[in-house]
PDB file of N, CA and C in Angstrom:
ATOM      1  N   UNK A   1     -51.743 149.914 -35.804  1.00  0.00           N
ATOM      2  CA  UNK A   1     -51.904 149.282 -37.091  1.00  0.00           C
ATOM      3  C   UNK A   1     -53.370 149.335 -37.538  1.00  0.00           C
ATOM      4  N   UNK A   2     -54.288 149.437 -36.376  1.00  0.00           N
ATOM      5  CA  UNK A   2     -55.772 148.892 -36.904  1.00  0.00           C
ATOM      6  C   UNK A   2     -56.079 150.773 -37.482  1.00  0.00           C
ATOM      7  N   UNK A   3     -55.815 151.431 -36.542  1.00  0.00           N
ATOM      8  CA  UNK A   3     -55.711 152.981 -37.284  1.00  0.00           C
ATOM      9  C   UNK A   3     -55.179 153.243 -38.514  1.00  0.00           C
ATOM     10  N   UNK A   4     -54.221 152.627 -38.931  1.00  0.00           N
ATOM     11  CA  UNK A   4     -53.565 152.825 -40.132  1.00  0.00           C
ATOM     12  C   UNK A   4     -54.124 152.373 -41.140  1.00  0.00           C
ATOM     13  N   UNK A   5     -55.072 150.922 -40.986  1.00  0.00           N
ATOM     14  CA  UNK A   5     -55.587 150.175 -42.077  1.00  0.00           C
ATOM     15  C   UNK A   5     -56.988 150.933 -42.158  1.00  0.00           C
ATOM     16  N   UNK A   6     -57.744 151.731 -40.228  1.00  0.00           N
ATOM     17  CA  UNK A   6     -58.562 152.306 -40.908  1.00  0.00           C
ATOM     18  C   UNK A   6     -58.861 153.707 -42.018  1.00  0.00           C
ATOM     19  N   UNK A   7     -57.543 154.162 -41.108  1.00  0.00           N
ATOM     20  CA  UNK A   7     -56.864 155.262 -42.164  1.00  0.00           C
ATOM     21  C   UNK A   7     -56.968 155.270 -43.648  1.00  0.00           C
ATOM     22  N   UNK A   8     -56.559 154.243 -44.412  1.00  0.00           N
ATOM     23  CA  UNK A   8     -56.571 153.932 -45.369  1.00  0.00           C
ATOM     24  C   UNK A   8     -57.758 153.766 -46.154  1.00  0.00           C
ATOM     25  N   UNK A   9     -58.263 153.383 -45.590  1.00  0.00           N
ATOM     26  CA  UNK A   9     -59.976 152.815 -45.906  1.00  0.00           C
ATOM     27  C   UNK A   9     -60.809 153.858 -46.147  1.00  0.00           C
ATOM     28  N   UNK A  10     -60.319 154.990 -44.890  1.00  0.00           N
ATOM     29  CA  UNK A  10     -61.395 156.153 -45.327  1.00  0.00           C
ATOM     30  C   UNK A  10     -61.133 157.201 -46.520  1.00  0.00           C
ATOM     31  N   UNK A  11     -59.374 156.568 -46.558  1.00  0.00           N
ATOM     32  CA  UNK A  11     -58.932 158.141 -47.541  1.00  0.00           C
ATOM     33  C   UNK A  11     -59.227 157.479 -49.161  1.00  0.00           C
ATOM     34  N   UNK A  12     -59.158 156.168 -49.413  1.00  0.00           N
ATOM     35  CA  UNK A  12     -59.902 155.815 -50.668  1.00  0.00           C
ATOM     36  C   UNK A  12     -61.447 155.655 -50.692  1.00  0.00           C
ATOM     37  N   UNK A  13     -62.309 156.247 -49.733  1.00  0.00           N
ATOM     38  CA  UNK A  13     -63.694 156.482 -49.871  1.00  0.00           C
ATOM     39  C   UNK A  13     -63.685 158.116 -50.294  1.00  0.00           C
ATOM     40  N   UNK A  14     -63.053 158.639 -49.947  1.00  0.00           N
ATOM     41  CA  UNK A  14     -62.772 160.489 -50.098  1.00  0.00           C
ATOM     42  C   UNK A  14     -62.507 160.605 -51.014  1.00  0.00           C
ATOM     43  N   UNK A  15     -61.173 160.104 -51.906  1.00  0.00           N
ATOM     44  CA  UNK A  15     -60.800 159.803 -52.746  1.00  0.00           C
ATOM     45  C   UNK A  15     -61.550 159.598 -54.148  1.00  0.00           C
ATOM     46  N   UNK A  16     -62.325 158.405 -53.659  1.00  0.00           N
ATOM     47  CA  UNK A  16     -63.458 158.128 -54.905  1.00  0.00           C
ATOM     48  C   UNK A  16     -64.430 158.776 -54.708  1.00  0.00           C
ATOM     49  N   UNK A  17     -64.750 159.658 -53.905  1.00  0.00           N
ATOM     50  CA  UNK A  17     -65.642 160.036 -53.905  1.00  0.00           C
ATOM     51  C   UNK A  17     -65.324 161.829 -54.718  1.00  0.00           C
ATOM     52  N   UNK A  18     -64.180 162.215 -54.283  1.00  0.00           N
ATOM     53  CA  UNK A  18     -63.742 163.031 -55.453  1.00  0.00           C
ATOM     54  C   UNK A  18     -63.126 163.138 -56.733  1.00  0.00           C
ATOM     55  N   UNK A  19     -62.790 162.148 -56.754  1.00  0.00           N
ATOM     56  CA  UNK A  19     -62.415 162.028 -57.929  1.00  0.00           C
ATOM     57  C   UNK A  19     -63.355 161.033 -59.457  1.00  0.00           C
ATOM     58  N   UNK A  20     -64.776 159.977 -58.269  1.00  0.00           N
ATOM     59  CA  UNK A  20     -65.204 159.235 -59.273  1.00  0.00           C
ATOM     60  C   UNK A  20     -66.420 160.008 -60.027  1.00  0.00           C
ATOM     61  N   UNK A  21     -67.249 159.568 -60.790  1.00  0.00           N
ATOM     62  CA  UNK A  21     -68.184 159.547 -61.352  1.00  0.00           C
ATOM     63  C   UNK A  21     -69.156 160.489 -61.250  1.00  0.00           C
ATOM     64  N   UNK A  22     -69.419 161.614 -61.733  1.00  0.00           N
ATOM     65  CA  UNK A  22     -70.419 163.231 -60.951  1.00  0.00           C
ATOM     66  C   UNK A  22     -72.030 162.559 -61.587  1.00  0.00           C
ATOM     67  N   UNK A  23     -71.566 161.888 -62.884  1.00  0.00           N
ATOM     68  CA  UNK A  23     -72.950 161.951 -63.655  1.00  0.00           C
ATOM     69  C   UNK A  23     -73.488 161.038 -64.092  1.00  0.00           C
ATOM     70  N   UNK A  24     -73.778 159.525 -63.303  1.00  0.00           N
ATOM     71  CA  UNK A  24     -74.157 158.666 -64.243  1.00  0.00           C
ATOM     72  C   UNK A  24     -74.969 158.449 -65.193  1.00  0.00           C
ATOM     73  N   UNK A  25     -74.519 157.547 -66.181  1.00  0.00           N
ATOM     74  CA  UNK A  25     -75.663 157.706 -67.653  1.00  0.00           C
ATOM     75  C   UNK A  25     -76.048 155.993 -67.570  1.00  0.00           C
ATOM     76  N   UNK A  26     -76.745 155.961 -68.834  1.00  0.00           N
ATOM     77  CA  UNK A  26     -77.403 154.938 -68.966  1.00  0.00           C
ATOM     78  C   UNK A  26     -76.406 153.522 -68.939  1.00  0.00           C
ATOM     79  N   UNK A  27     -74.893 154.198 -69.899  1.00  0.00           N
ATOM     80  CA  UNK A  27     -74.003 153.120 -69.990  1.00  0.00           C
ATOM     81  C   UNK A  27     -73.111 152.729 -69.464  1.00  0.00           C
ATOM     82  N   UNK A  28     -73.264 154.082 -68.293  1.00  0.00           N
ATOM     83  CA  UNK A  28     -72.192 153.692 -67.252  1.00  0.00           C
ATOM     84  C   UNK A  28     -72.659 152.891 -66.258  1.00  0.00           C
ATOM     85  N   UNK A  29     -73.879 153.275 -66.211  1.00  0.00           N
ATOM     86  CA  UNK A  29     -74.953 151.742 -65.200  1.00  0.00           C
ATOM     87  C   UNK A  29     -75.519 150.697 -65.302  1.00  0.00           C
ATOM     88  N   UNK A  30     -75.239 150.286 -66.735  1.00  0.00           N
ATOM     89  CA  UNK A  30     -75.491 149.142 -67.323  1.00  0.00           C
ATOM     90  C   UNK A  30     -74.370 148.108 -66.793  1.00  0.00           C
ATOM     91  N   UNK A  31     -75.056 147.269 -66.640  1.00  0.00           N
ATOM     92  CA  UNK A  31     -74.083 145.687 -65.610  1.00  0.00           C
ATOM     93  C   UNK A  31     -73.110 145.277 -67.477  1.00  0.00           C
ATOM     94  N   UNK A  32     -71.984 144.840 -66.371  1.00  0.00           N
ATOM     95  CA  UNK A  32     -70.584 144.573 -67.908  1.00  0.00           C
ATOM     96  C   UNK A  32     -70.634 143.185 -68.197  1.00  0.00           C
ATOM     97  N   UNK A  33     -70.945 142.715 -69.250  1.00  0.00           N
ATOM     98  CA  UNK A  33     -70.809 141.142 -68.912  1.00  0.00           C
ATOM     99  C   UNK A  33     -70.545 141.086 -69.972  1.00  0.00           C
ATOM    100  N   UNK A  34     -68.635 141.314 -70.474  1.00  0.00           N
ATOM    101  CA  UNK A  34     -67.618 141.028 -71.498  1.00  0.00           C
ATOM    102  C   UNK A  34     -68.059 141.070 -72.559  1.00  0.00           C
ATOM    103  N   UNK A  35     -68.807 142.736 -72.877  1.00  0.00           N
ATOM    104  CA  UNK A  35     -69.002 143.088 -73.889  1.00  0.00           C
ATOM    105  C   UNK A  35     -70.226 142.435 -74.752  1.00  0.00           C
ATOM    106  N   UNK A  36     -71.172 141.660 -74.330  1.00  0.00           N
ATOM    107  CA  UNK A  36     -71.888 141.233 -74.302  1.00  0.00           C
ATOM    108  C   UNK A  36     -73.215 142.143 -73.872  1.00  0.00           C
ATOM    109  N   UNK A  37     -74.221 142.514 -74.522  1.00  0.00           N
ATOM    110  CA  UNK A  37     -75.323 143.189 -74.315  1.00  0.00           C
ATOM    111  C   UNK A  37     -76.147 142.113 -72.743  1.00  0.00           C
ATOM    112  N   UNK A  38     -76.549 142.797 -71.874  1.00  0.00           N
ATOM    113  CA  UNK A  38     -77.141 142.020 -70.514  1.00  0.00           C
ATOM    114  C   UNK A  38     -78.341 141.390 -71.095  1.00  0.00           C
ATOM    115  N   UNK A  39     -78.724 140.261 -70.285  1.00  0.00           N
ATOM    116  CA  UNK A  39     -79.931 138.988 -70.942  1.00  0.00           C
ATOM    117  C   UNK A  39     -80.631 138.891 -69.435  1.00  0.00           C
ATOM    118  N   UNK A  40     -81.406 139.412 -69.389  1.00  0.00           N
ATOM    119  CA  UNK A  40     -82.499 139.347 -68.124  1.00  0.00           C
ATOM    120  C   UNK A  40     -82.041 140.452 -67.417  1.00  0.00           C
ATOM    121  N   UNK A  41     -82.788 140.357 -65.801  1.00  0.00           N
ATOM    122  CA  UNK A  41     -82.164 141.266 -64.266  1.00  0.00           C
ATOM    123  C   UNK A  41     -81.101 140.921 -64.291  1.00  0.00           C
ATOM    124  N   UNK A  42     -79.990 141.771 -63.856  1.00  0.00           N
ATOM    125  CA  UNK A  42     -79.247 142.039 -62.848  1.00  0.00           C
ATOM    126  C   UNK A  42     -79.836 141.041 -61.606  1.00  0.00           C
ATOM    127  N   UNK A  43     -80.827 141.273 -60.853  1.00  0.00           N
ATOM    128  CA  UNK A  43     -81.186 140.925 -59.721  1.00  0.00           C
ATOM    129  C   UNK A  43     -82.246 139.563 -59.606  1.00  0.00           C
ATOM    130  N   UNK A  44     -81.758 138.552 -60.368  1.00  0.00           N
ATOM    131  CA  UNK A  44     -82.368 137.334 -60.439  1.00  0.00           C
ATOM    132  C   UNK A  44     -82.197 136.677 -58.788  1.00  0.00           C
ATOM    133  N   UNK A  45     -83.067 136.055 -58.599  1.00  0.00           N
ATOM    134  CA  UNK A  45     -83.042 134.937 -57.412  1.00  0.00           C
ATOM    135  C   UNK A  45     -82.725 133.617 -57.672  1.00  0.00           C
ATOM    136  N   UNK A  46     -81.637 133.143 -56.878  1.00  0.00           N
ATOM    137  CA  UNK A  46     -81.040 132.122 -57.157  1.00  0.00           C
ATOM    138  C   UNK A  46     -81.824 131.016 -56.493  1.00  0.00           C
ATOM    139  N   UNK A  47     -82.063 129.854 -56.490  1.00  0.00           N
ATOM    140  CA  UNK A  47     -82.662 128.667 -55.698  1.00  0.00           C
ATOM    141  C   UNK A  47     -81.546 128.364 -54.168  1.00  0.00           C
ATOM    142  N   UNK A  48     -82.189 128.658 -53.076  1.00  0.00           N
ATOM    143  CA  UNK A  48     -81.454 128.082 -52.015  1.00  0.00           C
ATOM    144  C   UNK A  48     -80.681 126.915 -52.144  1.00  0.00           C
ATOM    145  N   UNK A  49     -80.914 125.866 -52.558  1.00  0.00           N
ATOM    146  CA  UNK A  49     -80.004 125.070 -52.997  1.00  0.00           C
ATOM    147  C   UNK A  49     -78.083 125.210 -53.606  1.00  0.00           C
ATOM    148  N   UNK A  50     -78.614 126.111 -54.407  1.00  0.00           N
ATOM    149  CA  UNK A  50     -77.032 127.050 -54.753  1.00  0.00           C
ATOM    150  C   UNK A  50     -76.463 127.262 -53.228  1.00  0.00           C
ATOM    151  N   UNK A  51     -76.985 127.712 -52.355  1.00  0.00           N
ATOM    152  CA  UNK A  51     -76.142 128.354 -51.203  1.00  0.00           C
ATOM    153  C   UNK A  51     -75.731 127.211 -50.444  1.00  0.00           C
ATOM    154  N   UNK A  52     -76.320 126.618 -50.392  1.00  0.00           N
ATOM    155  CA  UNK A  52     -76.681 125.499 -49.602  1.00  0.00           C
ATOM    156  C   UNK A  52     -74.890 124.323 -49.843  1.00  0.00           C
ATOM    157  N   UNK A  53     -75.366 124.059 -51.216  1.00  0.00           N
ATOM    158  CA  UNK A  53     -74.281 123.394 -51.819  1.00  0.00           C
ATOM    159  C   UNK A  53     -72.735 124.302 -51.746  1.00  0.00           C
ATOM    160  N   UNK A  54     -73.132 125.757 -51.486  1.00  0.00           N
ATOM    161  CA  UNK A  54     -71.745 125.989 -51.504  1.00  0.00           C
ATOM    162  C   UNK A  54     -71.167 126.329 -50.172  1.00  0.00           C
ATOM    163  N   UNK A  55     -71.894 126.333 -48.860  1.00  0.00           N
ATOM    164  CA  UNK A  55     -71.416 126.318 -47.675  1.00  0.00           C
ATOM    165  C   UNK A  55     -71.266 124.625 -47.264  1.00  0.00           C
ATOM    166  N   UNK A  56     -71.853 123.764 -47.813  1.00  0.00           N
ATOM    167  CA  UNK A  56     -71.240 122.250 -47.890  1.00  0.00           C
ATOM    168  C   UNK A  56     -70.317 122.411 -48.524  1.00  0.00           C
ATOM    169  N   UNK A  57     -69.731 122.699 -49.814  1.00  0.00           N
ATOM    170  CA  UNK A  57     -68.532 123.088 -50.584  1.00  0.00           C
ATOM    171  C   UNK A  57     -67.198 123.407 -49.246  1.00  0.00           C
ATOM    172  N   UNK A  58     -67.588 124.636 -48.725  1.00  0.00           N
ATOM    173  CA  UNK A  58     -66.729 124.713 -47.876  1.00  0.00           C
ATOM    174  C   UNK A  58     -66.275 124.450 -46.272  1.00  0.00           C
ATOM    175  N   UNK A  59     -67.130 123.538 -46.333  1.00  0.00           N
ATOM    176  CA  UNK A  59     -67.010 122.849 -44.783  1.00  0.00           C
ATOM    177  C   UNK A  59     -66.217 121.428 -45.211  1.00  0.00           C
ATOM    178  N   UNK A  60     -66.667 121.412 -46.178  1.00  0.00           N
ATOM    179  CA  UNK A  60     -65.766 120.155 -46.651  1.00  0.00           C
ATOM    180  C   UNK A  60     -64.299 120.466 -47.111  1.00  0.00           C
ATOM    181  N   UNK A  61     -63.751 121.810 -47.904  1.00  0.00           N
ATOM    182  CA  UNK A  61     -62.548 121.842 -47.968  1.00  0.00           C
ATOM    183  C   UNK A  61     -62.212 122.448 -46.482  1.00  0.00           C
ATOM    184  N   UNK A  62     -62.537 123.115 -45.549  1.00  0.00           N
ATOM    185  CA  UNK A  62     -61.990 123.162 -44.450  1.00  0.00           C
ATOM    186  C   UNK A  62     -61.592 121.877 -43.941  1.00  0.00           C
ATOM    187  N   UNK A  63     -62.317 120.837 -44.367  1.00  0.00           N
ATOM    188  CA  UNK A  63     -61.834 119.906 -43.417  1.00  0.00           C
ATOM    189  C   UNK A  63     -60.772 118.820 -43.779  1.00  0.00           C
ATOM    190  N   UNK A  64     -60.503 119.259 -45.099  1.00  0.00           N
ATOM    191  CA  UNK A  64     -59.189 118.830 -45.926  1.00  0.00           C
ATOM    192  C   UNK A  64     -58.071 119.596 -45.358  1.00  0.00           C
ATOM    193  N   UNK A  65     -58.453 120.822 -45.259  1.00  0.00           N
ATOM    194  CA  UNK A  65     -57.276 121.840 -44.894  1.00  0.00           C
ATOM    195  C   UNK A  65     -56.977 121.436 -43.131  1.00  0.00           C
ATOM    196  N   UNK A  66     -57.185 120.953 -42.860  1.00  0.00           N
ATOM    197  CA  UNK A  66     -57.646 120.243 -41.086  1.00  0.00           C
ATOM    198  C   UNK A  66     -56.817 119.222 -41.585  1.00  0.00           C
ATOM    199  N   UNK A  67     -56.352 118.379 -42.139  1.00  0.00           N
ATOM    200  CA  UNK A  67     -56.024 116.913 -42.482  1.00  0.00           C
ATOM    201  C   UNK A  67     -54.584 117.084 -42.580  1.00  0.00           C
ATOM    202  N   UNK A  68     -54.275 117.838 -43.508  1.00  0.00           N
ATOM    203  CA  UNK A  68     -52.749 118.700 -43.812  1.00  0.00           C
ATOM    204  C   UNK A  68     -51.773 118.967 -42.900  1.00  0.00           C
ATOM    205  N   UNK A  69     -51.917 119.481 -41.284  1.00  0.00           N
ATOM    206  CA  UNK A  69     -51.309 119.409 -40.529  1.00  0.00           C
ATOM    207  C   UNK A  69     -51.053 118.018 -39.735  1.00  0.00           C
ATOM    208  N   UNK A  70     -52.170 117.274 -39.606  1.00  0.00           N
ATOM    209  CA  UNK A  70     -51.928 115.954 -39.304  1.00  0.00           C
ATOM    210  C   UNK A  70     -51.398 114.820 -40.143  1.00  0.00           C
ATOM    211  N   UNK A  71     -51.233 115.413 -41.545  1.00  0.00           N
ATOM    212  CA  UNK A  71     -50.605 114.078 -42.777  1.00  0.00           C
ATOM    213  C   UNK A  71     -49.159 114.589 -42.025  1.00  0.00           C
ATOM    214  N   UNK A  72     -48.985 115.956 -41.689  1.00  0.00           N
ATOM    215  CA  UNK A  72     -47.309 116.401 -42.404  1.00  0.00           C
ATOM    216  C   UNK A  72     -46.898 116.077 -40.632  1.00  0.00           C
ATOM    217  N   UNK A  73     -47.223 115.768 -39.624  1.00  0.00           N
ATOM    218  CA  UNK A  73     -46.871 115.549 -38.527  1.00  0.00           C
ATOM    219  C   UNK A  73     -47.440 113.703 -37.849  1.00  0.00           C
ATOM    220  N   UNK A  74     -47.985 112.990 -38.750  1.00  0.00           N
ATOM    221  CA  UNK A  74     -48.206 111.731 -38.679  1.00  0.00           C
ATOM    222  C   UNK A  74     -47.438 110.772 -37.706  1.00  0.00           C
ATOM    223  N   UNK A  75     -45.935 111.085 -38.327  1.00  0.00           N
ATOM    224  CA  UNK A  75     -44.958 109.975 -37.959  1.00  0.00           C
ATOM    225  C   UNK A  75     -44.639 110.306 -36.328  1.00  0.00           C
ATOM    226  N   UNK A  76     -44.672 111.726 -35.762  1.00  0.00           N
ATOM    227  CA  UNK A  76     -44.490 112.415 -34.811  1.00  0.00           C
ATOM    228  C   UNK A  76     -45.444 111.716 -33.957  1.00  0.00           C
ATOM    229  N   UNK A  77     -46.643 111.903 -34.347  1.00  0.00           N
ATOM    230  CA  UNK A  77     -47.679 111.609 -33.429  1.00  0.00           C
ATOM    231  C   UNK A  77     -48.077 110.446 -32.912  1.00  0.00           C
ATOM    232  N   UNK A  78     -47.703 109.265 -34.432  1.00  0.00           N
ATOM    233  CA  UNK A  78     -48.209 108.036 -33.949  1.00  0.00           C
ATOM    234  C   UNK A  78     -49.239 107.445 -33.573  1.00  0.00           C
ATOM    235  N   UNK A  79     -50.058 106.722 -32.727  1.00  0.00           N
ATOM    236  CA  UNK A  79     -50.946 106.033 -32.817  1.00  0.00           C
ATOM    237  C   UNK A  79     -52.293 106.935 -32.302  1.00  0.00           C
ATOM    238  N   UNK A  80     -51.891 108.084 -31.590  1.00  0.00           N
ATOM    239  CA  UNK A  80     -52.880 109.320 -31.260  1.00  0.00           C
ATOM    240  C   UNK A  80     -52.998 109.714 -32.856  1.00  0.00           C
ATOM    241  N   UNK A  81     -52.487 109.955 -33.484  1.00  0.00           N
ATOM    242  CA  UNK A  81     -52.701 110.951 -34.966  1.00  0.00           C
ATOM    243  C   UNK A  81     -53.663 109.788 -35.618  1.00  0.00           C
ATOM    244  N   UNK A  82     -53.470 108.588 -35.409  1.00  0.00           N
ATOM    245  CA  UNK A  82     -54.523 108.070 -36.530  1.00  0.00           C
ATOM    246  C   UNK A  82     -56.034 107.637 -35.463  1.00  0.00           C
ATOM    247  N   UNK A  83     -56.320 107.978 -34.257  1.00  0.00           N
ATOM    248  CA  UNK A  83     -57.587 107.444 -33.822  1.00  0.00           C
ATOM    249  C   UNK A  83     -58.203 109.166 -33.636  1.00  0.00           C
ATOM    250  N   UNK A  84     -57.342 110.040 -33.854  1.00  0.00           N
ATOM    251  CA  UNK A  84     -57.909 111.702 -34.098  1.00  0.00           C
ATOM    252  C   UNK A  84     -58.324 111.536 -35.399  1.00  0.00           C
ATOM    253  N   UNK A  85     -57.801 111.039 -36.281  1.00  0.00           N
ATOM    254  CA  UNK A  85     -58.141 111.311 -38.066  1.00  0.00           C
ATOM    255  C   UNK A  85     -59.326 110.444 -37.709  1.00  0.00           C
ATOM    256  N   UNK A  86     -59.578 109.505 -37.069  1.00  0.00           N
ATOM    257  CA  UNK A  86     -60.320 108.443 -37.172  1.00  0.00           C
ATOM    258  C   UNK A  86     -62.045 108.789 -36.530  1.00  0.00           C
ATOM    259  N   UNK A  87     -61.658 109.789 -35.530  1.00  0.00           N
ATOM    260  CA  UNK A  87     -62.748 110.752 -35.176  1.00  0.00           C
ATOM    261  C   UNK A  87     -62.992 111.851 -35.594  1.00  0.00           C
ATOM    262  N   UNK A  88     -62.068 112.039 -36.147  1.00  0.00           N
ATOM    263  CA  UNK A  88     -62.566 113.433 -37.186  1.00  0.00           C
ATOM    264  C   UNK A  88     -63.645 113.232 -38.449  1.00  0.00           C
ATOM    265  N   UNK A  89     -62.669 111.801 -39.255  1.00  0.00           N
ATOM    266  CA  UNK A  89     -63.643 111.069 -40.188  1.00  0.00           C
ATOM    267  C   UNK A  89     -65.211 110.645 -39.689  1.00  0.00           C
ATOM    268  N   UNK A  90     -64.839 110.115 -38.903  1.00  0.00           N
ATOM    269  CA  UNK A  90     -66.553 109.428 -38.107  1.00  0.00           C
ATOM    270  C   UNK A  90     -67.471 110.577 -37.909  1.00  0.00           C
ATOM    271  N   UNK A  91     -66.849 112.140 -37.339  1.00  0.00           N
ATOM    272  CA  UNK A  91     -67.751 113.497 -37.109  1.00  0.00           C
ATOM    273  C   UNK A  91     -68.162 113.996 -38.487  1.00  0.00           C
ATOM    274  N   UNK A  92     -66.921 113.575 -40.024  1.00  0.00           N
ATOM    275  CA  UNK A  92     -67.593 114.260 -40.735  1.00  0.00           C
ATOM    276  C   UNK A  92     -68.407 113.695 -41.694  1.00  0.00           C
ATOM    277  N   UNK A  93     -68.110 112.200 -41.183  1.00  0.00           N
ATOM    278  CA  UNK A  93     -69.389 111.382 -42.027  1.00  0.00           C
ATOM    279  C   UNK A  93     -70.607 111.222 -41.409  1.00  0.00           C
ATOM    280  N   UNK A  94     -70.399 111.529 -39.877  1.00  0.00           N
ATOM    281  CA  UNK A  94     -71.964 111.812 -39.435  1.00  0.00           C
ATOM    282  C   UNK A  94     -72.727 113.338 -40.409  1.00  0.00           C
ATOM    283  N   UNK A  95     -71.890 114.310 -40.021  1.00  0.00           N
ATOM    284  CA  UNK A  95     -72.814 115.465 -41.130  1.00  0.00           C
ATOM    285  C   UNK A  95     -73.102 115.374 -42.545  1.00  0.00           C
ATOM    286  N   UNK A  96     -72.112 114.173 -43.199  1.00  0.00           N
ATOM    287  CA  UNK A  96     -72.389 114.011 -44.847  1.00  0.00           C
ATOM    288  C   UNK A  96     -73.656 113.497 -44.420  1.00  0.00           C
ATOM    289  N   UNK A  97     -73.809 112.397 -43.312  1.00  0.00           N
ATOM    290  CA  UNK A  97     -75.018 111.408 -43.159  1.00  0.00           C
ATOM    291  C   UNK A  97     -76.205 112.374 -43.232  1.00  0.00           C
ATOM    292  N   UNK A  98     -76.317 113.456 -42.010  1.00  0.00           N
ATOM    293  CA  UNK A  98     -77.093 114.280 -41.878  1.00  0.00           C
ATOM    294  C   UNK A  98     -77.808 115.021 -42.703  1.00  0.00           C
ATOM    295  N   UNK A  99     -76.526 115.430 -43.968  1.00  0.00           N
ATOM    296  CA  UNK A  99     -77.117 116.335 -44.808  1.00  0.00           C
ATOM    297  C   UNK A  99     -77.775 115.374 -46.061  1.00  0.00           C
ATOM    298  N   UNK A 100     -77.272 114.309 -45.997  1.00  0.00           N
ATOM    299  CA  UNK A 100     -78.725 113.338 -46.587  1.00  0.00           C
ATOM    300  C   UNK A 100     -79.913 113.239 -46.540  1.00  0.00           C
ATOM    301  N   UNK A 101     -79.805 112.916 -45.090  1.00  0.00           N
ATOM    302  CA  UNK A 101     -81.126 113.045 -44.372  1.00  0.00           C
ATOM    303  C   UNK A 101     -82.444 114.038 -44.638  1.00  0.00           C
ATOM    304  N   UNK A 102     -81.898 114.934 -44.768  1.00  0.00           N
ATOM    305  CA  UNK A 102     -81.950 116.309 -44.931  1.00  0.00           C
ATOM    306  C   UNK A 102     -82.149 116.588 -46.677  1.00  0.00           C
ATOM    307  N   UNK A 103     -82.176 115.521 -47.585  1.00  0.00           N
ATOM    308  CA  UNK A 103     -82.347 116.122 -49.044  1.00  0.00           C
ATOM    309  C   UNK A 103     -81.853 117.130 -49.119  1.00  0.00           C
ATOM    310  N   UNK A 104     -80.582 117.503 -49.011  1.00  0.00           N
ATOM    311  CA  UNK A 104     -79.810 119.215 -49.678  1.00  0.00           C
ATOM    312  C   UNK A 104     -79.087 118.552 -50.653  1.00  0.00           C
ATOM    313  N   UNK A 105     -78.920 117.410 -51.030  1.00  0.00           N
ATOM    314  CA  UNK A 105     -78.275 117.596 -52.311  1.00  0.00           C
ATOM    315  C   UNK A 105     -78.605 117.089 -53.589  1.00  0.00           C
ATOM    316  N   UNK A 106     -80.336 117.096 -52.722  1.00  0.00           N
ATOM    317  CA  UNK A 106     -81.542 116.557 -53.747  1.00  0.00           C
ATOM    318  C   UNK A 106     -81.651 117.692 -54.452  1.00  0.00           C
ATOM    319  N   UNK A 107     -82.212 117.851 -55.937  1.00  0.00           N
ATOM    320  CA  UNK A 107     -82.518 118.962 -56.611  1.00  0.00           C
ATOM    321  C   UNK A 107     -83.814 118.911 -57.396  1.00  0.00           C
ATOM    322  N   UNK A 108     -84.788 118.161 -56.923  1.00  0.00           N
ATOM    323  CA  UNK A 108     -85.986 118.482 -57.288  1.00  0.00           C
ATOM    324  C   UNK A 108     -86.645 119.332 -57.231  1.00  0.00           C
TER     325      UNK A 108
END
């Protein structure tokens, strides 16, 4: 299978590579932004903060998606399922704590 998917991978690099683009021009390399003439770089630098906030973004829905198997198996588990939620909560309010600490979601 892993041959097959790499298979695949190489024959749409061959592919585009014969069949795409021989000559680029000015307007075919111009960045598309919905027909809209471009307003600055292409290659602006974003403030670390952006990144920052969005790998907190997703440590936090991982840990919703973590919760989901233990809401839908609750009744099963019983008094273990709620002192696990109960340490899970306490681990992830220590890192909300942390990342306080830490001014990341300061934006000065």
């Amino acid at each position: 299978m892993l041959l097959v998917a790499g298979g695949i991978g190489l024959l749409a690099l061959i592919v585009s590579a014969i069949f795409g683009p021989k000559k680029p021009t000015k307007a075919k390399l111009m960045p598309y932004e919905s027909g809209n003439d471009p307003v600055g770089t292409a290659r602006e630098r974003f403030p670390v903060h952006f990144y920052l906030v969005g790998m907190l973004f997703i440590i936090f829905d991982i840990e919703t998606a973590f919760f989901y198997p233990l809401a839908v198996a609750y009744k099963k588990l019983g008094v273990f399922a709620f002192w696990e939620a109960l340490t899970f909560v306490i681990l992830v309010l220590v890192g909300y704590l942390y990342v306080r600490g830490k001014k990341v979601l300061d934006w000065k």
